[in-house]
PDB file of N, CA and C in Angstrom:
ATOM      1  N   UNK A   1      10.593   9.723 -17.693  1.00  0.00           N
ATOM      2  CA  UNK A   1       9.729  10.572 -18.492  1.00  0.00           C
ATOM      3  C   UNK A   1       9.327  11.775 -17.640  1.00  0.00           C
ATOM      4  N   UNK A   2       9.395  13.006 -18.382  1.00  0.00           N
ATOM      5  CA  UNK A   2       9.283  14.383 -17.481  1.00  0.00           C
ATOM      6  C   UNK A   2       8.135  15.235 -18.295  1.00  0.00           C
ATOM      7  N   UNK A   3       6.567  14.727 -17.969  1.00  0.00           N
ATOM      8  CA  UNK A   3       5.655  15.607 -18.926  1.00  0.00           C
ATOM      9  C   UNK A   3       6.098  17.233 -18.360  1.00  0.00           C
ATOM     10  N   UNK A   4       5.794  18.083 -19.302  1.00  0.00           N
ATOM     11  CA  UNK A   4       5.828  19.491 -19.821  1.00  0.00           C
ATOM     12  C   UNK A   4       4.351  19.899 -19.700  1.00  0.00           C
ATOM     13  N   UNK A   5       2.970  19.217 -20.092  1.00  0.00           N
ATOM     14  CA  UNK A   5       1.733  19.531 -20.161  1.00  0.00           C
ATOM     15  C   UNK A   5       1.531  20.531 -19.310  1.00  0.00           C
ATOM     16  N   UNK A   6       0.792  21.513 -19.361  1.00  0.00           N
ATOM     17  CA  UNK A   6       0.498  23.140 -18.071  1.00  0.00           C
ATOM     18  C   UNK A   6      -0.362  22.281 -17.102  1.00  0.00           C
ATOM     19  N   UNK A   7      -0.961  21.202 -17.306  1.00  0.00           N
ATOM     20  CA  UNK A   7      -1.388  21.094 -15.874  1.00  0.00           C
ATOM     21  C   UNK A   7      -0.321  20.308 -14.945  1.00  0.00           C
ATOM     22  N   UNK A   8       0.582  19.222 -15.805  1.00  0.00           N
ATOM     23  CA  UNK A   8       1.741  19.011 -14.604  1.00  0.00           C
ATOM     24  C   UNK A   8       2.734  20.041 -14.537  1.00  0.00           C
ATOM     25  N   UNK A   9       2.700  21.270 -15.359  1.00  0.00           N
ATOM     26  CA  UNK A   9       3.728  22.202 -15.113  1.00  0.00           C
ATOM     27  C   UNK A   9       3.208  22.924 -13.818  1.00  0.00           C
ATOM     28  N   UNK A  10       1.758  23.328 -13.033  1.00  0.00           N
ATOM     29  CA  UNK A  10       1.107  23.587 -12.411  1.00  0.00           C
ATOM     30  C   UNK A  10       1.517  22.850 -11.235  1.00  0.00           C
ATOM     31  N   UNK A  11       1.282  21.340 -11.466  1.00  0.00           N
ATOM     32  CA  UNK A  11       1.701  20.761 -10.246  1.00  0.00           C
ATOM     33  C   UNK A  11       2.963  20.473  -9.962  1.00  0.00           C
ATOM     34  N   UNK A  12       3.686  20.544 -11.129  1.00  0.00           N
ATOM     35  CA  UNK A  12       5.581  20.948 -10.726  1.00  0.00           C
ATOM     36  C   UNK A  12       5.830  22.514  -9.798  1.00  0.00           C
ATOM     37  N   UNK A  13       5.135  23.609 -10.140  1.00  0.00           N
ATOM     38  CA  UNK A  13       4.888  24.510  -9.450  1.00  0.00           C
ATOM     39  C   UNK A  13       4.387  24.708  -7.560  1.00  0.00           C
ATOM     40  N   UNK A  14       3.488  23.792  -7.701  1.00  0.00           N
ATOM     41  CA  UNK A  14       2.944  23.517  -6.433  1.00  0.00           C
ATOM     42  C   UNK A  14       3.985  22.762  -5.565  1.00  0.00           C
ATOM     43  N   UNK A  15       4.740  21.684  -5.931  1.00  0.00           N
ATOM     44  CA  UNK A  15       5.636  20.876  -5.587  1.00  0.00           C
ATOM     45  C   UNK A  15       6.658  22.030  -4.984  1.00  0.00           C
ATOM     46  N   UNK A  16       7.063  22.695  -6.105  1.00  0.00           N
ATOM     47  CA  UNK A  16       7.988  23.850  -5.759  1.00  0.00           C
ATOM     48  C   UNK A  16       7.779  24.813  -4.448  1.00  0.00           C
ATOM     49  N   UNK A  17       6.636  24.876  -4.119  1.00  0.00           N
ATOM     50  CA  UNK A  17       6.050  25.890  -3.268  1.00  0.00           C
ATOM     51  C   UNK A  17       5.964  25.159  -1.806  1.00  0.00           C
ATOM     52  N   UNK A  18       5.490  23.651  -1.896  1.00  0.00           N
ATOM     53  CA  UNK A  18       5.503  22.976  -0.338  1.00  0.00           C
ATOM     54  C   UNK A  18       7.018  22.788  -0.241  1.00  0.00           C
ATOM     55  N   UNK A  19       7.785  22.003  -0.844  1.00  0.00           N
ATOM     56  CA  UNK A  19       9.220  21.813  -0.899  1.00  0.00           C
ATOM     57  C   UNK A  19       9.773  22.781  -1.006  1.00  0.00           C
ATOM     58  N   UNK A  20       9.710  24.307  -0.719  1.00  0.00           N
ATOM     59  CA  UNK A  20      10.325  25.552  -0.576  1.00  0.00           C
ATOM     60  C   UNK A  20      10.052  25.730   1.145  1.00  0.00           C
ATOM     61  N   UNK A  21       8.433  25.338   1.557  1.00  0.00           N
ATOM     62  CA  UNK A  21       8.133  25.262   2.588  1.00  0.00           C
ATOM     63  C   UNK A  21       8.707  24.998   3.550  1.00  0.00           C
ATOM     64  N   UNK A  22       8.708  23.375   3.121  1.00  0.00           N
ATOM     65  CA  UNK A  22       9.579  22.498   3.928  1.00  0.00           C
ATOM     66  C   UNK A  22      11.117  22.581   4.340  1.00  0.00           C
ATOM     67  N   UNK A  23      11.672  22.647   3.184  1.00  0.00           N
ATOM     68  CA  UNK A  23      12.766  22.890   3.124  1.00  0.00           C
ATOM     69  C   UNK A  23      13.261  24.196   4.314  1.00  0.00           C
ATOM     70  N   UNK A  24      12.677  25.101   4.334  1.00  0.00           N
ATOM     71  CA  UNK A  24      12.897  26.479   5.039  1.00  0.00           C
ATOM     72  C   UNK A  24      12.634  26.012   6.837  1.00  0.00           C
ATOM     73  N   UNK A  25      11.085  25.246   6.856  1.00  0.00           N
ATOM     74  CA  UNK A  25      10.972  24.664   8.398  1.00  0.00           C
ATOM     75  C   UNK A  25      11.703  24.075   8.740  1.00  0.00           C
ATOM     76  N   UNK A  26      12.338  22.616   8.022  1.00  0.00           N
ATOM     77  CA  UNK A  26      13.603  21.917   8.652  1.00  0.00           C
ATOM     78  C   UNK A  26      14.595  23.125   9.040  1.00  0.00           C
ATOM     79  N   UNK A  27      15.103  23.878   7.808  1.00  0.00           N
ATOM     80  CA  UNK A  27      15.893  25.034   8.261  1.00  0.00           C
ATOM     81  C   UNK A  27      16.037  25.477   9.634  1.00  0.00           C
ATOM     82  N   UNK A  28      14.708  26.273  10.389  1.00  0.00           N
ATOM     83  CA  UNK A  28      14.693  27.309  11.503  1.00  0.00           C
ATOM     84  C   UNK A  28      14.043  26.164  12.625  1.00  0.00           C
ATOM     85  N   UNK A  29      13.481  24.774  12.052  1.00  0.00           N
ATOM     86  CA  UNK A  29      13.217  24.188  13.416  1.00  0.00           C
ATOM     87  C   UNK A  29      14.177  23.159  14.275  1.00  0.00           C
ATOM     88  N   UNK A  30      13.028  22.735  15.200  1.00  0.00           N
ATOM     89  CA  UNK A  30      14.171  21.724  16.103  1.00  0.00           C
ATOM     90  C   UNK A  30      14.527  20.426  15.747  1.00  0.00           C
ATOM     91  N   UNK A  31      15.190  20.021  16.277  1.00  0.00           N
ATOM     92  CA  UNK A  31      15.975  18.250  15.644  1.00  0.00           C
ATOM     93  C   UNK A  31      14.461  17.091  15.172  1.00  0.00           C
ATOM     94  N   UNK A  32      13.821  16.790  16.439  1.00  0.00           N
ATOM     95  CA  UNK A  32      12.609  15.834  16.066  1.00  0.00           C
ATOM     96  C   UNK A  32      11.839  16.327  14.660  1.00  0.00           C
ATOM     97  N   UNK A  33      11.619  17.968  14.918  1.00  0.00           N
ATOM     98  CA  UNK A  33      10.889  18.361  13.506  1.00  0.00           C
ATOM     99  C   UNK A  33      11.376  17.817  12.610  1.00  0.00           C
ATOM    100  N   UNK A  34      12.829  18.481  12.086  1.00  0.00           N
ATOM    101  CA  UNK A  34      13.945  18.124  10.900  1.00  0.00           C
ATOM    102  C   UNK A  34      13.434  17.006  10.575  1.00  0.00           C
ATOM    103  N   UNK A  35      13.702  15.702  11.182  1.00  0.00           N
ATOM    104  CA  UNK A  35      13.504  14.543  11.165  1.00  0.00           C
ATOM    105  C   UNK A  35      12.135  13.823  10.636  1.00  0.00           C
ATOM    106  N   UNK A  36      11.130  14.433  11.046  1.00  0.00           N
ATOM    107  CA  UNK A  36       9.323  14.347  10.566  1.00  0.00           C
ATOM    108  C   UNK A  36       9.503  15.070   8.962  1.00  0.00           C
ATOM    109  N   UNK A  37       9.962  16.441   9.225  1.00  0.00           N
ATOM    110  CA  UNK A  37       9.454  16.945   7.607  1.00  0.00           C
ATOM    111  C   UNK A  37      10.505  16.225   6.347  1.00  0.00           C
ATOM    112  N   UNK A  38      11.973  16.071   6.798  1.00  0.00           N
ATOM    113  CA  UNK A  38      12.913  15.125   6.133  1.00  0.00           C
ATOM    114  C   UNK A  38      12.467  13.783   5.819  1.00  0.00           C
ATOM    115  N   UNK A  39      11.572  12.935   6.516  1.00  0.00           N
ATOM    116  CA  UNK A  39      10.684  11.932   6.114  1.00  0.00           C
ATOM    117  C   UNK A  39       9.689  12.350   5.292  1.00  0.00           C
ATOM    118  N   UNK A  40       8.671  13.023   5.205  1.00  0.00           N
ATOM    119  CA  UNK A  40       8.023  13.528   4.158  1.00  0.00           C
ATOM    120  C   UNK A  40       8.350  13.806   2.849  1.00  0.00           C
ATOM    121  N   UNK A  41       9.707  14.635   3.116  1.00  0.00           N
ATOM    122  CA  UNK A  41       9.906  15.094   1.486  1.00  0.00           C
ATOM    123  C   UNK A  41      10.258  13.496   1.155  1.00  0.00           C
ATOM    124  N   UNK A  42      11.315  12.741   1.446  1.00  0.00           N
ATOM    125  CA  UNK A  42      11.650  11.478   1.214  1.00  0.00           C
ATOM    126  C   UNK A  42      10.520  10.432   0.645  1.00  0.00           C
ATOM    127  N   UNK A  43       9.331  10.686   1.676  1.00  0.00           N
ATOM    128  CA  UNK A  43       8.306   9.933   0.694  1.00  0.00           C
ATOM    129  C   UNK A  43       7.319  10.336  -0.698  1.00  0.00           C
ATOM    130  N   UNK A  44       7.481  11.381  -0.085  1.00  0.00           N
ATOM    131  CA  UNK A  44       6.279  12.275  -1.263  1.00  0.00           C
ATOM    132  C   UNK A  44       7.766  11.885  -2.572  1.00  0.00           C
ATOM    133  N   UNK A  45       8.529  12.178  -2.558  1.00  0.00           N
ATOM    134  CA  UNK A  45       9.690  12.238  -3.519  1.00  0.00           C
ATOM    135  C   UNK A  45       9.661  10.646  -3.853  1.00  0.00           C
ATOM    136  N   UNK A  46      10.374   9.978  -2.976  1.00  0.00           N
ATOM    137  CA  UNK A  46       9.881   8.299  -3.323  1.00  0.00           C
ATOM    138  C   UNK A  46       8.586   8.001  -3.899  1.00  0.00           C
ATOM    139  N   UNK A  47       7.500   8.259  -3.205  1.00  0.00           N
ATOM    140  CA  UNK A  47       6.083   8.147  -4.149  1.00  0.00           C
ATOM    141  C   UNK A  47       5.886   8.307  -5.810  1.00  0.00           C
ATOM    142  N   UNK A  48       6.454   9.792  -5.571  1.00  0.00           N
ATOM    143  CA  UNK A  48       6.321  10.472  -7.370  1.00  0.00           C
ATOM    144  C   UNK A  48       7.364   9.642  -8.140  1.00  0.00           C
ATOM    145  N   UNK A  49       8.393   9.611  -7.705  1.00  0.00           N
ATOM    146  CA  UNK A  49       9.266   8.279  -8.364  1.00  0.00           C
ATOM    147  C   UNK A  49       9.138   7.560  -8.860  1.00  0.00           C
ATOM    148  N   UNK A  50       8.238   6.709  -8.186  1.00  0.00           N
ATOM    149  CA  UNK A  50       7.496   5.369  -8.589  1.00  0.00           C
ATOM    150  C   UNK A  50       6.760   5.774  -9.483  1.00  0.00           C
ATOM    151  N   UNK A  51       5.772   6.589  -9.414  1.00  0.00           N
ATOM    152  CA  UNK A  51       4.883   7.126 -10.922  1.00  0.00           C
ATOM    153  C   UNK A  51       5.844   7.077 -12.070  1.00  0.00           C
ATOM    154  N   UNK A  52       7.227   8.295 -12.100  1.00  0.00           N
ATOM    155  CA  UNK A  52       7.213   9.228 -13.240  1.00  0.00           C
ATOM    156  C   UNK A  52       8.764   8.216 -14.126  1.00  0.00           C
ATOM    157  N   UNK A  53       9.106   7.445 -13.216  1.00  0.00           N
ATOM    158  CA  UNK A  53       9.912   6.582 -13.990  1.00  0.00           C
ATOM    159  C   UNK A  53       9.851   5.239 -14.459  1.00  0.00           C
ATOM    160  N   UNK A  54       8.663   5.079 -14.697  1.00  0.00           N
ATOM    161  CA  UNK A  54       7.641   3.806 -14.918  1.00  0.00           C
ATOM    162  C   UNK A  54       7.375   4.349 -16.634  1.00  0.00           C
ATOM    163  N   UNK A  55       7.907   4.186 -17.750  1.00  0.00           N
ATOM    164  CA  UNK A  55       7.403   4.313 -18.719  1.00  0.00           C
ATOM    165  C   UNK A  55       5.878   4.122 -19.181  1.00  0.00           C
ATOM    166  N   UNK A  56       5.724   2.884 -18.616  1.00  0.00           N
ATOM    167  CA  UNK A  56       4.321   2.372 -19.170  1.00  0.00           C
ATOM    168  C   UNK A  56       3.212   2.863 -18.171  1.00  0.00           C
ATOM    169  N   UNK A  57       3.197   4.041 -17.368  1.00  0.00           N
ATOM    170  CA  UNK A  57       2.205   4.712 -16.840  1.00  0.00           C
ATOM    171  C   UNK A  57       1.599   5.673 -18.076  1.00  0.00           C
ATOM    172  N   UNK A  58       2.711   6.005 -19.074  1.00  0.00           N
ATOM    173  CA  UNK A  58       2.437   7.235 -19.626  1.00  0.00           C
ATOM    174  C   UNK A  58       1.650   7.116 -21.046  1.00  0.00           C
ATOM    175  N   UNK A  59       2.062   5.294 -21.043  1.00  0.00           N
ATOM    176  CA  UNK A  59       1.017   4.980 -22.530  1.00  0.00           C
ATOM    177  C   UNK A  59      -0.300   4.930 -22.408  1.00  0.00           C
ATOM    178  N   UNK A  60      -1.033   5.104 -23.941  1.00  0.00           N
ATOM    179  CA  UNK A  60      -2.525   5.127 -24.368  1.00  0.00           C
ATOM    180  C   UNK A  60      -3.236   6.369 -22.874  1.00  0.00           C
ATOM    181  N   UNK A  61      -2.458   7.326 -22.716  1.00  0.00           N
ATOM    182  CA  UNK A  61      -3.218   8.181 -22.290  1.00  0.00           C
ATOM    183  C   UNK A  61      -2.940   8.369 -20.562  1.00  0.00           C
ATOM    184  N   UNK A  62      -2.179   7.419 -20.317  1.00  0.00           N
ATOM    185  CA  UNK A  62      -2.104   7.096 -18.864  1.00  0.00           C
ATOM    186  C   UNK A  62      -1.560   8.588 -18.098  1.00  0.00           C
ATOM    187  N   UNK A  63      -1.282   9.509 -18.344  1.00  0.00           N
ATOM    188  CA  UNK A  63      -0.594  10.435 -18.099  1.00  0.00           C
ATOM    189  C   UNK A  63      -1.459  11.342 -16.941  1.00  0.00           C
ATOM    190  N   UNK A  64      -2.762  11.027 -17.464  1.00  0.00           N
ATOM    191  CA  UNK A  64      -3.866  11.689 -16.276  1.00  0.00           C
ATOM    192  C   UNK A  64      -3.819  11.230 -15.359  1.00  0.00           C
ATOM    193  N   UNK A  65      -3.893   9.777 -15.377  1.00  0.00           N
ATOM    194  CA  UNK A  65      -3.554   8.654 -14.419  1.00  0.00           C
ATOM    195  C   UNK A  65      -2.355   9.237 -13.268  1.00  0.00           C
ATOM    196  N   UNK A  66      -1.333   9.780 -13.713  1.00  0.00           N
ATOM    197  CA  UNK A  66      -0.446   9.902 -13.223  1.00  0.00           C
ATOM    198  C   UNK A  66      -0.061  11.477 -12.391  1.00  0.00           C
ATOM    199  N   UNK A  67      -0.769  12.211 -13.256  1.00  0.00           N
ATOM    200  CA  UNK A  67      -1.321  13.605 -12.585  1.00  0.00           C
ATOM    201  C   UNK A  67      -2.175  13.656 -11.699  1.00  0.00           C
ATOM    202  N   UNK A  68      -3.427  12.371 -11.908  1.00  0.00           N
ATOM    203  CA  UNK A  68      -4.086  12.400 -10.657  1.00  0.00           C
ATOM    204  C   UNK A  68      -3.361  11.907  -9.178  1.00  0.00           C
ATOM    205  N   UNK A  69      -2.416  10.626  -9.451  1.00  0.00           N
ATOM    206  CA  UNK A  69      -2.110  10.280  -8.351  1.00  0.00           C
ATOM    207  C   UNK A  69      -0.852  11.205  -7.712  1.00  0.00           C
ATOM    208  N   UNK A  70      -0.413  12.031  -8.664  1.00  0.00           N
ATOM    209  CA  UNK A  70       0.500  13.029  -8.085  1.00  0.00           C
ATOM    210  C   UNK A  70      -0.138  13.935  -7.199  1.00  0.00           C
ATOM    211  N   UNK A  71      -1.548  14.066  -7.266  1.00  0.00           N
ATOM    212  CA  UNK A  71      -1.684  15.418  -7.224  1.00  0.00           C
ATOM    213  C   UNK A  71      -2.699  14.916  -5.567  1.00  0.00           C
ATOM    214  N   UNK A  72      -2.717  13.332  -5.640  1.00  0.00           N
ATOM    215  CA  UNK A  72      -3.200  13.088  -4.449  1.00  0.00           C
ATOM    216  C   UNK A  72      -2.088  13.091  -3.683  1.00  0.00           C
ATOM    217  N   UNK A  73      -0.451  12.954  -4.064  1.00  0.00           N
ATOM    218  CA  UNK A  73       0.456  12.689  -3.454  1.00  0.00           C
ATOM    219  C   UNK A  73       0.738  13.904  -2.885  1.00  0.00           C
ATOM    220  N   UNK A  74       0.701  15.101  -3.975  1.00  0.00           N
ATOM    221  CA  UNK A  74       0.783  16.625  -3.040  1.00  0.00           C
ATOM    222  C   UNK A  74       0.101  16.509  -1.729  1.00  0.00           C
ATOM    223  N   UNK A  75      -0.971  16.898  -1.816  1.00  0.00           N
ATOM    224  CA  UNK A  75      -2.316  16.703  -1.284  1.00  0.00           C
ATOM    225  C   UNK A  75      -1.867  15.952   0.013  1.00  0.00           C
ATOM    226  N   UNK A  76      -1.513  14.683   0.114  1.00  0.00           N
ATOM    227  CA  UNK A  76      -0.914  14.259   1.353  1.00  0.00           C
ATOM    228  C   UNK A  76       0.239  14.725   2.065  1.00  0.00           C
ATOM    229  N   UNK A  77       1.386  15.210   0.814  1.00  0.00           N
ATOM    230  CA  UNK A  77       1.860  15.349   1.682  1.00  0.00           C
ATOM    231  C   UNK A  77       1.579  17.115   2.234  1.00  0.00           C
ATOM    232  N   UNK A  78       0.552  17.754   1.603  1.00  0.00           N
ATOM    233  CA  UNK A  78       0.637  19.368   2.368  1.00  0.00           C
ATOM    234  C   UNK A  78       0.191  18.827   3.635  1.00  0.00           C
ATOM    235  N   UNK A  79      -0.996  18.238   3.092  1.00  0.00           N
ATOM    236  CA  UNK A  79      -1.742  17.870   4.905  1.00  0.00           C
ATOM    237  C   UNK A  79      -0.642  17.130   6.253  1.00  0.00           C
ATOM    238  N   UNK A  80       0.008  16.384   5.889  1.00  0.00           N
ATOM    239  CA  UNK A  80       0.868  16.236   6.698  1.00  0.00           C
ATOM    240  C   UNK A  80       1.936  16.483   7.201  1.00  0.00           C
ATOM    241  N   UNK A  81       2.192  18.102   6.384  1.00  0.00           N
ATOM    242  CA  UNK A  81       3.153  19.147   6.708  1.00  0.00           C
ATOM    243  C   UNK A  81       2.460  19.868   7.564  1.00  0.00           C
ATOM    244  N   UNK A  82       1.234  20.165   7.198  1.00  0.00           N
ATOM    245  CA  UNK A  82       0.804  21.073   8.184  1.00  0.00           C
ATOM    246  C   UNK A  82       0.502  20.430   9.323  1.00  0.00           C
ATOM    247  N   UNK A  83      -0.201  19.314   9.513  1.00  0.00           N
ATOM    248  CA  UNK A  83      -0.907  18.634  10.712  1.00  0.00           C
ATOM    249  C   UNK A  83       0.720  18.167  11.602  1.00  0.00           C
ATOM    250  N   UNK A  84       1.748  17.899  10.780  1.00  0.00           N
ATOM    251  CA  UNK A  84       3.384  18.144  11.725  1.00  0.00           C
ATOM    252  C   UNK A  84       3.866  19.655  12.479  1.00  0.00           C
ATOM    253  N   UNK A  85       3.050  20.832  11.738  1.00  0.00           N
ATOM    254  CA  UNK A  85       3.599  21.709  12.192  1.00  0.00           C
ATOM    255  C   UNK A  85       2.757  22.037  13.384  1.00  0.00           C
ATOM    256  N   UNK A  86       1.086  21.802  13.264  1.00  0.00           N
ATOM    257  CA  UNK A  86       0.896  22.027  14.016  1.00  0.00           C
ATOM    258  C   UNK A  86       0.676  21.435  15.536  1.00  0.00           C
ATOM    259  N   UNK A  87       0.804  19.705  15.414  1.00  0.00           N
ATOM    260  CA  UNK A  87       1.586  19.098  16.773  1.00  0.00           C
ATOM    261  C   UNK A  87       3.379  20.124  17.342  1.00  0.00           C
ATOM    262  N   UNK A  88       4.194  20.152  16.353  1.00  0.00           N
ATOM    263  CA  UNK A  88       5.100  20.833  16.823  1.00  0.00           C
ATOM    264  C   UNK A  88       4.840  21.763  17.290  1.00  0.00           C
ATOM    265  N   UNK A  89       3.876  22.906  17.123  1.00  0.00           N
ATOM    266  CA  UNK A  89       4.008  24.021  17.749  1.00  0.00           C
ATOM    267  C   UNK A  89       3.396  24.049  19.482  1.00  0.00           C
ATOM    268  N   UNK A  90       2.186  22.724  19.135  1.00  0.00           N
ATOM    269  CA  UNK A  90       1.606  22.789  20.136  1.00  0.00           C
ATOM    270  C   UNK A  90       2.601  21.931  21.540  1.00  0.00           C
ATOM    271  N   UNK A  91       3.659  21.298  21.109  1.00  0.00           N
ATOM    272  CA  UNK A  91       4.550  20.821  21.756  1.00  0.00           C
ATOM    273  C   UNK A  91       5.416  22.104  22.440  1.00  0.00           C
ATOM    274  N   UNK A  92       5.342  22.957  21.623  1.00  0.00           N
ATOM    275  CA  UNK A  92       6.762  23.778  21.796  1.00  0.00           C
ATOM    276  C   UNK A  92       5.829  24.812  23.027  1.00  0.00           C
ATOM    277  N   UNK A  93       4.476  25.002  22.587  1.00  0.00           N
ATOM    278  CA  UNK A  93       3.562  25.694  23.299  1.00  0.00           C
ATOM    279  C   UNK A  93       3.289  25.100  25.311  1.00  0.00           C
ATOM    280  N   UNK A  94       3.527  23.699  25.175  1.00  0.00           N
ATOM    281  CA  UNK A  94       3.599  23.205  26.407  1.00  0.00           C
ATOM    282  C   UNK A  94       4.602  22.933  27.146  1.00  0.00           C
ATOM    283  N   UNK A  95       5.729  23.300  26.517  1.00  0.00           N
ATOM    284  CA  UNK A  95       7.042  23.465  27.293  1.00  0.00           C
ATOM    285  C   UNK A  95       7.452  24.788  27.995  1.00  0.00           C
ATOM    286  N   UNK A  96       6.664  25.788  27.465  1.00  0.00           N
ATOM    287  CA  UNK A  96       6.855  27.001  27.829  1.00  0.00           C
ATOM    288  C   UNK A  96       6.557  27.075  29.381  1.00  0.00           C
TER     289      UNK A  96
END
């Protein structure tokens, strides 16, 4: 099931914007990074999974249910994109 509603179109949007993120850092960074943010998308992606292909999340209304826990799932995973980038940098900062 793939809601359309503007507030999960919002958080399909947002999704779009860290996973553009990410996607681009694995790109230009080093091997260990790759490896940290490639686990992330994998779970945040596994996570929402489990929500959005579960039919019976979406009955008698459950759908909020499911926007909320998405939107805690963003939510984790921005924070732990950023709190990865910024151990990496500070790594890359002490090698210098």
């Amino acid at each position: 099931m793939f809601p359309t509603d503007s507030e999960f179109i919002l958080l399909y949007f947002f999704y779009f914007l860290i996973f553009t993120y990410i996607i681009y850092q694995t790109i230009i960074s080093k091997r260990a990074n790759q490896i940290r943010l490639s686990l992330i998308i994998i779970v945040s992606i596994l996570l929402n999974m489990m929500f959005y292909l579960n039919p019976e999340n979406f009955e008698g209304g459950g759908s909020l249910v499911v926007l909320f826990y998405s939107a805690i799932i963003f939510i984790g995973t921005t924070i732990s994109t950023f709190i990865n980038q910024i151990i990496s940098k500070k790594r890359t900062d002490r090698k210098i």
